[in-house]
Every structure is written in C-alpha cells, then in structure tokens.
C-alpha atoms as a PDB file:
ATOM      1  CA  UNK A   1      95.557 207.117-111.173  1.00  0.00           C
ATOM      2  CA  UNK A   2      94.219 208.993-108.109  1.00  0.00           C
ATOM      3  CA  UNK A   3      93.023 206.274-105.483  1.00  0.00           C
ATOM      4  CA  UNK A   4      90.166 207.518-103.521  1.00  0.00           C
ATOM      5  CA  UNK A   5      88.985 204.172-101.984  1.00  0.00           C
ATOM      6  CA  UNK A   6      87.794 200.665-102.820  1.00  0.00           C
ATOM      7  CA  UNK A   7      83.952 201.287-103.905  1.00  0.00           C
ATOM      8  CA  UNK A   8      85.191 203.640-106.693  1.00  0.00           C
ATOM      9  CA  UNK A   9      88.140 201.963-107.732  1.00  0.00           C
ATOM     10  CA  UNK A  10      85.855 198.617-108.811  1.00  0.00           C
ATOM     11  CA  UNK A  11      83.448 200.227-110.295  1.00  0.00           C
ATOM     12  CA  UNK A  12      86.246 202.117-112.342  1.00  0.00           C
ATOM     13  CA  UNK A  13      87.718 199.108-113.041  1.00  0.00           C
ATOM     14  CA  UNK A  14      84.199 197.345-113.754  1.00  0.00           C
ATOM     15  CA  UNK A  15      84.036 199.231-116.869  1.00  0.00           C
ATOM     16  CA  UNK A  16      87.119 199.398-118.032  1.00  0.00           C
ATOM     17  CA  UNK A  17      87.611 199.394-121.532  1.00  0.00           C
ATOM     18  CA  UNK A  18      91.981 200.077-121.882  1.00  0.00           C
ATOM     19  CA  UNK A  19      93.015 197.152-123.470  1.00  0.00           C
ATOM     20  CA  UNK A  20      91.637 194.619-126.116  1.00  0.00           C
ATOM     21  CA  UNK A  21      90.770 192.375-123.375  1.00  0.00           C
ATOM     22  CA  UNK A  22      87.519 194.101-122.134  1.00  0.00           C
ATOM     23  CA  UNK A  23      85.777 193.170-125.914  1.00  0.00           C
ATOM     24  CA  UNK A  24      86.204 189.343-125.165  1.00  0.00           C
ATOM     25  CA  UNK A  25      84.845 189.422-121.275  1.00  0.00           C
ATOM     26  CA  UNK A  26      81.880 188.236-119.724  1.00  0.00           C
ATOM     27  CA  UNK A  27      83.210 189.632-116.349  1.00  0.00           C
ATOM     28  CA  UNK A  28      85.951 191.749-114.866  1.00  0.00           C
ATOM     29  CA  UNK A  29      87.554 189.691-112.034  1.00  0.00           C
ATOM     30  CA  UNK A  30      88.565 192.761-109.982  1.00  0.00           C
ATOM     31  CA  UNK A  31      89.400 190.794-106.830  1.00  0.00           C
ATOM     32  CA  UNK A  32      88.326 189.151-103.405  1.00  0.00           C
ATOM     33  CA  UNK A  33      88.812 188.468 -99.902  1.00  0.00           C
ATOM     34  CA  UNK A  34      89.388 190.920 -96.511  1.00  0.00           C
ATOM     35  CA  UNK A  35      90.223 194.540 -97.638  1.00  0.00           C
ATOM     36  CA  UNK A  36      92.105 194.324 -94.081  1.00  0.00           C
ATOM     37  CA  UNK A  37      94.454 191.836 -95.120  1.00  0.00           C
ATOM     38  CA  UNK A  38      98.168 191.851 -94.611  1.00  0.00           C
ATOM     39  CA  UNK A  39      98.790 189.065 -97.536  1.00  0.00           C
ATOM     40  CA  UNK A  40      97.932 189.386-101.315  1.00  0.00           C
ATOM     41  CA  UNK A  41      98.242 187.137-103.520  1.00  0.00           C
ATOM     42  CA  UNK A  42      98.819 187.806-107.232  1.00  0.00           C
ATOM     43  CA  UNK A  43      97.619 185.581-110.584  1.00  0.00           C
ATOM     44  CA  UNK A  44      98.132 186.007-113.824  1.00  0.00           C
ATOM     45  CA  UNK A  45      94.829 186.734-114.983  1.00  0.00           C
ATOM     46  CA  UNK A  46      91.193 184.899-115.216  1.00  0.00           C
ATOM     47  CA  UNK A  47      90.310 181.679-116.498  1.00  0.00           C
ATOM     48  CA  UNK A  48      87.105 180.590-117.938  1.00  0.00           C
ATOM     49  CA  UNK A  49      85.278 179.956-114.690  1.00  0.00           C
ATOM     50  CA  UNK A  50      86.238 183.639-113.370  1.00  0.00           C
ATOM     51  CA  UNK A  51      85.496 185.051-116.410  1.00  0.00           C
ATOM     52  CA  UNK A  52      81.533 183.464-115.922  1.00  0.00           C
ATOM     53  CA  UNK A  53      81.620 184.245-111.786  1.00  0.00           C
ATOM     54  CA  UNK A  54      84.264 187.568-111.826  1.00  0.00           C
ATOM     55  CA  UNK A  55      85.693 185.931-109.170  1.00  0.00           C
ATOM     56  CA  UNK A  56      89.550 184.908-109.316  1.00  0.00           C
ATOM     57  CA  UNK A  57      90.755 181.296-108.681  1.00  0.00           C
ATOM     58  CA  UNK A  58      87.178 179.405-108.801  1.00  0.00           C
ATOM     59  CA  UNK A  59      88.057 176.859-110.869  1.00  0.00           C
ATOM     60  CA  UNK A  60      89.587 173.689-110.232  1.00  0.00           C
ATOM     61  CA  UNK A  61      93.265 175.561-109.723  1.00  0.00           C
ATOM     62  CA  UNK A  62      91.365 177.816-106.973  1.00  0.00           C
ATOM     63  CA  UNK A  63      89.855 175.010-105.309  1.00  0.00           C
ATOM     64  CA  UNK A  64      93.056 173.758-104.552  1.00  0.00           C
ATOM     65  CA  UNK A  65      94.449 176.977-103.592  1.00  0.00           C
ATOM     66  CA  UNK A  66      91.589 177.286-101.253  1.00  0.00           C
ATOM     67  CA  UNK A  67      92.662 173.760 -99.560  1.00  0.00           C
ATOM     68  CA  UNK A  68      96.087 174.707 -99.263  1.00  0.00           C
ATOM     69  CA  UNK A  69      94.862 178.253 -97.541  1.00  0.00           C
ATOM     70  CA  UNK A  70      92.734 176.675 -95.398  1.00  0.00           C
ATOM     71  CA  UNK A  71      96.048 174.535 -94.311  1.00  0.00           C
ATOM     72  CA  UNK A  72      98.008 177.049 -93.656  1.00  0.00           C
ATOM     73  CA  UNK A  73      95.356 178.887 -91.674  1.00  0.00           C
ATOM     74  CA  UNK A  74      94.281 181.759 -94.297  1.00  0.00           C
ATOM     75  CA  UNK A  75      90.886 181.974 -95.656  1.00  0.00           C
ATOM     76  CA  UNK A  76      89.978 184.145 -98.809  1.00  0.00           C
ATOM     77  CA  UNK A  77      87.020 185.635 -96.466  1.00  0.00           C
ATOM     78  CA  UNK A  78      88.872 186.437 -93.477  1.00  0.00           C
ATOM     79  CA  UNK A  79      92.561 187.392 -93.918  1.00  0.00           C
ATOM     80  CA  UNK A  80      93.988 187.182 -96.893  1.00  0.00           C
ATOM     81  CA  UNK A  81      93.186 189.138-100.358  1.00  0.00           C
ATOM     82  CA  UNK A  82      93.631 187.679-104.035  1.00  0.00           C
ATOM     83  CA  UNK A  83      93.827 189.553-107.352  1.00  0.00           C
ATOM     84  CA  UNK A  84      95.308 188.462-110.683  1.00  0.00           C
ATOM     85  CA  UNK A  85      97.951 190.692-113.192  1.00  0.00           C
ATOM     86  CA  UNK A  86      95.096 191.322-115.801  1.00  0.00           C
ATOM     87  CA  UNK A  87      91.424 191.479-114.640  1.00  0.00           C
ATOM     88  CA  UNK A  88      89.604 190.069-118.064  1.00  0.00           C
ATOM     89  CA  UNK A  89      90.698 186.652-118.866  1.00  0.00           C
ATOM     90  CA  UNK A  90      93.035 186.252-122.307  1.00  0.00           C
ATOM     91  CA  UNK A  91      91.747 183.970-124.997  1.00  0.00           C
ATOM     92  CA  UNK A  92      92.335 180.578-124.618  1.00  0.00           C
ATOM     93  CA  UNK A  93      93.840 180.810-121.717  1.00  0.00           C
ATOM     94  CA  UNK A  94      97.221 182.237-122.916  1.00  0.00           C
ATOM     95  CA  UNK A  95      99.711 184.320-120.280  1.00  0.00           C
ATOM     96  CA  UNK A  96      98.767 187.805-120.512  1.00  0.00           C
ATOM     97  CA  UNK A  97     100.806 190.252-123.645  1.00  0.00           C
ATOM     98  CA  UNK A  98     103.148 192.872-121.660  1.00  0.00           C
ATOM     99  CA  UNK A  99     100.124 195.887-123.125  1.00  0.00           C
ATOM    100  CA  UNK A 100      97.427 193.751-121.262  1.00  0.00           C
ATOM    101  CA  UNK A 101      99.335 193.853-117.940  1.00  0.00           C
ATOM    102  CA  UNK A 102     100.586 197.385-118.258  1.00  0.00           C
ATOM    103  CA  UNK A 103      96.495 198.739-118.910  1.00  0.00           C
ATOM    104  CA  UNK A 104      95.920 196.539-115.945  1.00  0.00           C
ATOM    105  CA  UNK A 105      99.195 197.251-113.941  1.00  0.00           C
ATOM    106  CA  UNK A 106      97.421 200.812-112.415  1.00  0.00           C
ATOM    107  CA  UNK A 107      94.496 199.024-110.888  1.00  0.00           C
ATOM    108  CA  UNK A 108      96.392 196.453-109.630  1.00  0.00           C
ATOM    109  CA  UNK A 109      98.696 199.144-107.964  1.00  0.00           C
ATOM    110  CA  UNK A 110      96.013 200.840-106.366  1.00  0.00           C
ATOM    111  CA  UNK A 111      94.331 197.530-104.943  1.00  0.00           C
ATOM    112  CA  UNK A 112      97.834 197.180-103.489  1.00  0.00           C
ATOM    113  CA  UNK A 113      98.086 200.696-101.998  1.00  0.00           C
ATOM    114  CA  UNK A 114      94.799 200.323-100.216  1.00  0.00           C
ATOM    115  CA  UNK A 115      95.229 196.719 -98.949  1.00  0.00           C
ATOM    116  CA  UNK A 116      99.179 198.108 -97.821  1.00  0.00           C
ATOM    117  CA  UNK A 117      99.933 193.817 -97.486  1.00  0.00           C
ATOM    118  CA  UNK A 118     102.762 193.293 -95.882  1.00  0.00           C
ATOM    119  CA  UNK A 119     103.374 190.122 -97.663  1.00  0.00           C
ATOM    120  CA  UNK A 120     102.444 189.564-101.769  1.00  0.00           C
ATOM    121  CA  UNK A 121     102.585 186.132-103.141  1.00  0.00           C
ATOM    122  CA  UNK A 122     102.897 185.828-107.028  1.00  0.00           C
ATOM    123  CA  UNK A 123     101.164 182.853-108.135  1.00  0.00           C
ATOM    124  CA  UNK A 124     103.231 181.640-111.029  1.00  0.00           C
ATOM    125  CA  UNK A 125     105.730 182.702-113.349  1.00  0.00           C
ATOM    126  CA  UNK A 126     103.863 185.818-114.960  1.00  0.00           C
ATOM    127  CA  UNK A 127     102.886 187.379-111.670  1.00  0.00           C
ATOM    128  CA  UNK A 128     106.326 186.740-110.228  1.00  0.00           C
ATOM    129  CA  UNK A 129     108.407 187.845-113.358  1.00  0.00           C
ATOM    130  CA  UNK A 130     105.946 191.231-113.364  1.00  0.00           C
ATOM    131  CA  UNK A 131     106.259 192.239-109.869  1.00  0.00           C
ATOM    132  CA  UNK A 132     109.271 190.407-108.373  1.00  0.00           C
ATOM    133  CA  UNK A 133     112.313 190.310-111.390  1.00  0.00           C
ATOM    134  CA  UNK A 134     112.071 189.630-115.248  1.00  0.00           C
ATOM    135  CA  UNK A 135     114.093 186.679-115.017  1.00  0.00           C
ATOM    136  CA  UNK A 136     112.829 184.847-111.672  1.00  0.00           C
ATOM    137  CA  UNK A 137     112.389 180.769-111.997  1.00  0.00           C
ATOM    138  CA  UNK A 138     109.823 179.908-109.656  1.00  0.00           C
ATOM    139  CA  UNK A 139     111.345 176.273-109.718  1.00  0.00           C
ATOM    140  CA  UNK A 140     114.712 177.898-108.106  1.00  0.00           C
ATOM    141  CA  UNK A 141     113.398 180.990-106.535  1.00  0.00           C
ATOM    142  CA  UNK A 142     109.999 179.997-105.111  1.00  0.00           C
ATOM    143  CA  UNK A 143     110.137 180.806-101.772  1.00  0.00           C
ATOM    144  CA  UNK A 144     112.072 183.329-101.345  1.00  0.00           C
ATOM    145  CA  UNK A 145     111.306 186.420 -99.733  1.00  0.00           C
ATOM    146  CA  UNK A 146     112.583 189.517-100.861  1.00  0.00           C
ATOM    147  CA  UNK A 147     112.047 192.916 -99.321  1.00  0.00           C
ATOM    148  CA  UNK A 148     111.334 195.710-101.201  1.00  0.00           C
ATOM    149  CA  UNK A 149     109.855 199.347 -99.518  1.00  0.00           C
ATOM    150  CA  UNK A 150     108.645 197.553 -96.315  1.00  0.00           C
ATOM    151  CA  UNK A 151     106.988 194.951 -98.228  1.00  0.00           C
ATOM    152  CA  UNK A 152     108.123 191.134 -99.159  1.00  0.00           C
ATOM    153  CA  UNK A 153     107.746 189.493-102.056  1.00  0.00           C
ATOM    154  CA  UNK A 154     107.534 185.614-103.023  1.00  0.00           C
ATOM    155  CA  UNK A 155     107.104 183.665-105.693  1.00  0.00           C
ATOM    156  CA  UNK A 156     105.706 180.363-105.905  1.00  0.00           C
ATOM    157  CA  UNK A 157     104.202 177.751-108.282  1.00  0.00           C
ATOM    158  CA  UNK A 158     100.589 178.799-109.915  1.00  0.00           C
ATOM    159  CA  UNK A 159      97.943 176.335-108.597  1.00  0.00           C
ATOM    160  CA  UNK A 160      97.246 175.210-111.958  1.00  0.00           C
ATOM    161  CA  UNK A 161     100.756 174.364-112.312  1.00  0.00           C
ATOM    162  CA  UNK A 162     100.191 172.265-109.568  1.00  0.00           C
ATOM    163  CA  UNK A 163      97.782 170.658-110.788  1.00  0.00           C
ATOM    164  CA  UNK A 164      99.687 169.528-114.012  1.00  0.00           C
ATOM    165  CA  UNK A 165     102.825 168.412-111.998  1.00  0.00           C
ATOM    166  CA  UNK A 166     101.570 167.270-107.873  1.00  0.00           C
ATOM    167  CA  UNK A 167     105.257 166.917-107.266  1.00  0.00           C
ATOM    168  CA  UNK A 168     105.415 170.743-106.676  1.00  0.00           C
ATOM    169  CA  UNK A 169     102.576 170.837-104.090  1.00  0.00           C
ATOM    170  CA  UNK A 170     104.420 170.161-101.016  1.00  0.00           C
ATOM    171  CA  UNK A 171     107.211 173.110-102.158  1.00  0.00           C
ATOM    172  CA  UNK A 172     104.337 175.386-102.341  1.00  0.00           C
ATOM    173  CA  UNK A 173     102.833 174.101 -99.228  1.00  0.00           C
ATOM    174  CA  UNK A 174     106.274 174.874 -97.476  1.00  0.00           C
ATOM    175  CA  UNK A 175     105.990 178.489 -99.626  1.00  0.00           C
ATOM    176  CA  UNK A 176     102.669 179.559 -97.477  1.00  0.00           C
ATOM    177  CA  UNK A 177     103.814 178.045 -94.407  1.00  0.00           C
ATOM    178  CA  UNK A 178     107.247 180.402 -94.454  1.00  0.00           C
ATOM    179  CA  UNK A 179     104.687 183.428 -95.091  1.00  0.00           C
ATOM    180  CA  UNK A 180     102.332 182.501 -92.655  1.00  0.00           C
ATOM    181  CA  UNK A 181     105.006 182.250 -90.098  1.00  0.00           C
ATOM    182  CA  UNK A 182     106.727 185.584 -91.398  1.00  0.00           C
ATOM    183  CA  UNK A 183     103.360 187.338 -90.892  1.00  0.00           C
ATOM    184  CA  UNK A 184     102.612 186.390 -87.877  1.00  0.00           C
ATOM    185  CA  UNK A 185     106.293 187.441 -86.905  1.00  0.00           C
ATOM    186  CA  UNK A 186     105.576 190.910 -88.503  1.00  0.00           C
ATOM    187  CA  UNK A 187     102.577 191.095 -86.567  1.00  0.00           C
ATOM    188  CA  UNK A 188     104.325 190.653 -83.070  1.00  0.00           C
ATOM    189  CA  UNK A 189     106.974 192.912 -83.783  1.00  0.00           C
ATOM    190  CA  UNK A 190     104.404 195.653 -83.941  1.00  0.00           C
END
C-alpha cells in the first residue's frame, strides 16, 4: 500500500470492501484526533456505538477513556490520535479473527506512518498481542514500554475492561501518566 496522505487514505479505507466485515457495517471507524500527534492509541475494533457514529471509543468505554485523557492532560482533539486493529465492528462484539486484522493491518500501518507517534498505546489484549508480542498479559506487562525502530510501545487494560473490573483503573491511570511523562521527555530532548 502506497501512502500518499491522509485525505486519500480514508476515503480508501471508507470503501473498503477486503474482509467479511465491510457486509455487516453501518460505518467504517477509520480514526480521530490531531494528525500532529506524537501518541496513538490502538483498539481492537468498533463497538456498536462507533459502528452508528464511525467514530472509535464513543461509547460508554470511550467516555471513560476520554476522562482519564483529560487527566492526564491529552485530549482526542488536540494531541493525541486513536484508531482501533479492525475499522468495521465484528458481530456481537467478538475480538477481531487474525484475516480481519491482517485486511485491516495495511491501513492501520499507514495511519501510523503518517502520524510517525512516538509513543502507541494498545488498548487491550488484542491490540497489544497484534502489535507488541503474541503472548503479552496486559495484567503483568501493562505498562511497560518497549522500544522498537524509534518508537515505544505499551500495553494497557481496554477501557471496557475497565469498566467490568474498576480495580484496574488506577494501573491504567499510572499507564498514561508514565507516557505522558515519557513524551514530554522525548519532546525536550529534541
């Protein structure tokens, strides 16, 4: 996939049609936020309310992953940039099949090579164990940062994983603190 810039490569993506996926949509949820960022953050895919708005994280997971933002000191709107694995939401809510994320994988890579974060943050288990390592446990490896071709990587817990168990919400608090204070570390080393 040749990446010429961000206009073309949502509407390409807008009517994409490479997986069994696209027959089920209302929307593609191609992504949002500042195409300036230097953090991305990375879900699995779209839930019913992002299926209806194209929109990711606008649901009652996003709402809280908009509060904890906000506490950190990001903002979707200003300065930091969210996608998801897949861009059409799976039935019933189920975690993406390995074909779904590999037809989505190439869009995903090119949102990534014209953002160039310096930080990505996979939401969850399926964003984590698709970009980070096969076999990462976000419940022992959220947190950490690992550097990979002058990027870092981190895993943490999905906000709707959150929301089913509160007693992660102050880990993943401390998560986007240690990346907030990374970036801005990043930023006065340049």
């Amino acid at each position: 996939m040749i990446v010429l810039d961000w206009e073309t490569l949502e509407k390409e993506a807008l009517e994409c049609h490479k997986c069994p996926l696209s027959k089920t949509r209302t929307k593609v949820v191609f992504g949002v936020g500042s195409r300036e960022a230097k953090i991305m953050f990375i879900g699995e895919g779209p839930g019913k309310n992002e299926d209806e708005q194209g929109e990711p994280f606008v649901g009652q997971a996003g709402r809280l992953l908009d509060k904890m933002l906000l506490a950190a000191g990001f903002s979707r709107k200003e300065n930091v940039y969210i996608a998801n694995m897949v861009k059409c939401r799976p039935p019933n809510n189920r975690d993406p099949e390995k074909t779904e994320v590999d037809a989505c994988m190439g869009w995903l890579r090119a949102q990534t090579k014209l953002l160039r974060p310096k930080i990505i943050v996979c939401l969850g288990r399926v964003a984590a164990q698709s970009i980070i390592s096969a076999d990462f446990k976000v419940t022992q490896q959220h947190g950490q940062l690992i550097e990979r071709a002058d990027t870092y990587l981190m895993g943490t817990f999905h906000p709707a994983a959150i929301l089913r168990n509160p007693n992660n919400k102050e880990a993943a608090y401390a998560d986007l603190l240690k990346a907030r204070d990374l970036l801005a570390e990043l930023a006065a080393k340049q």
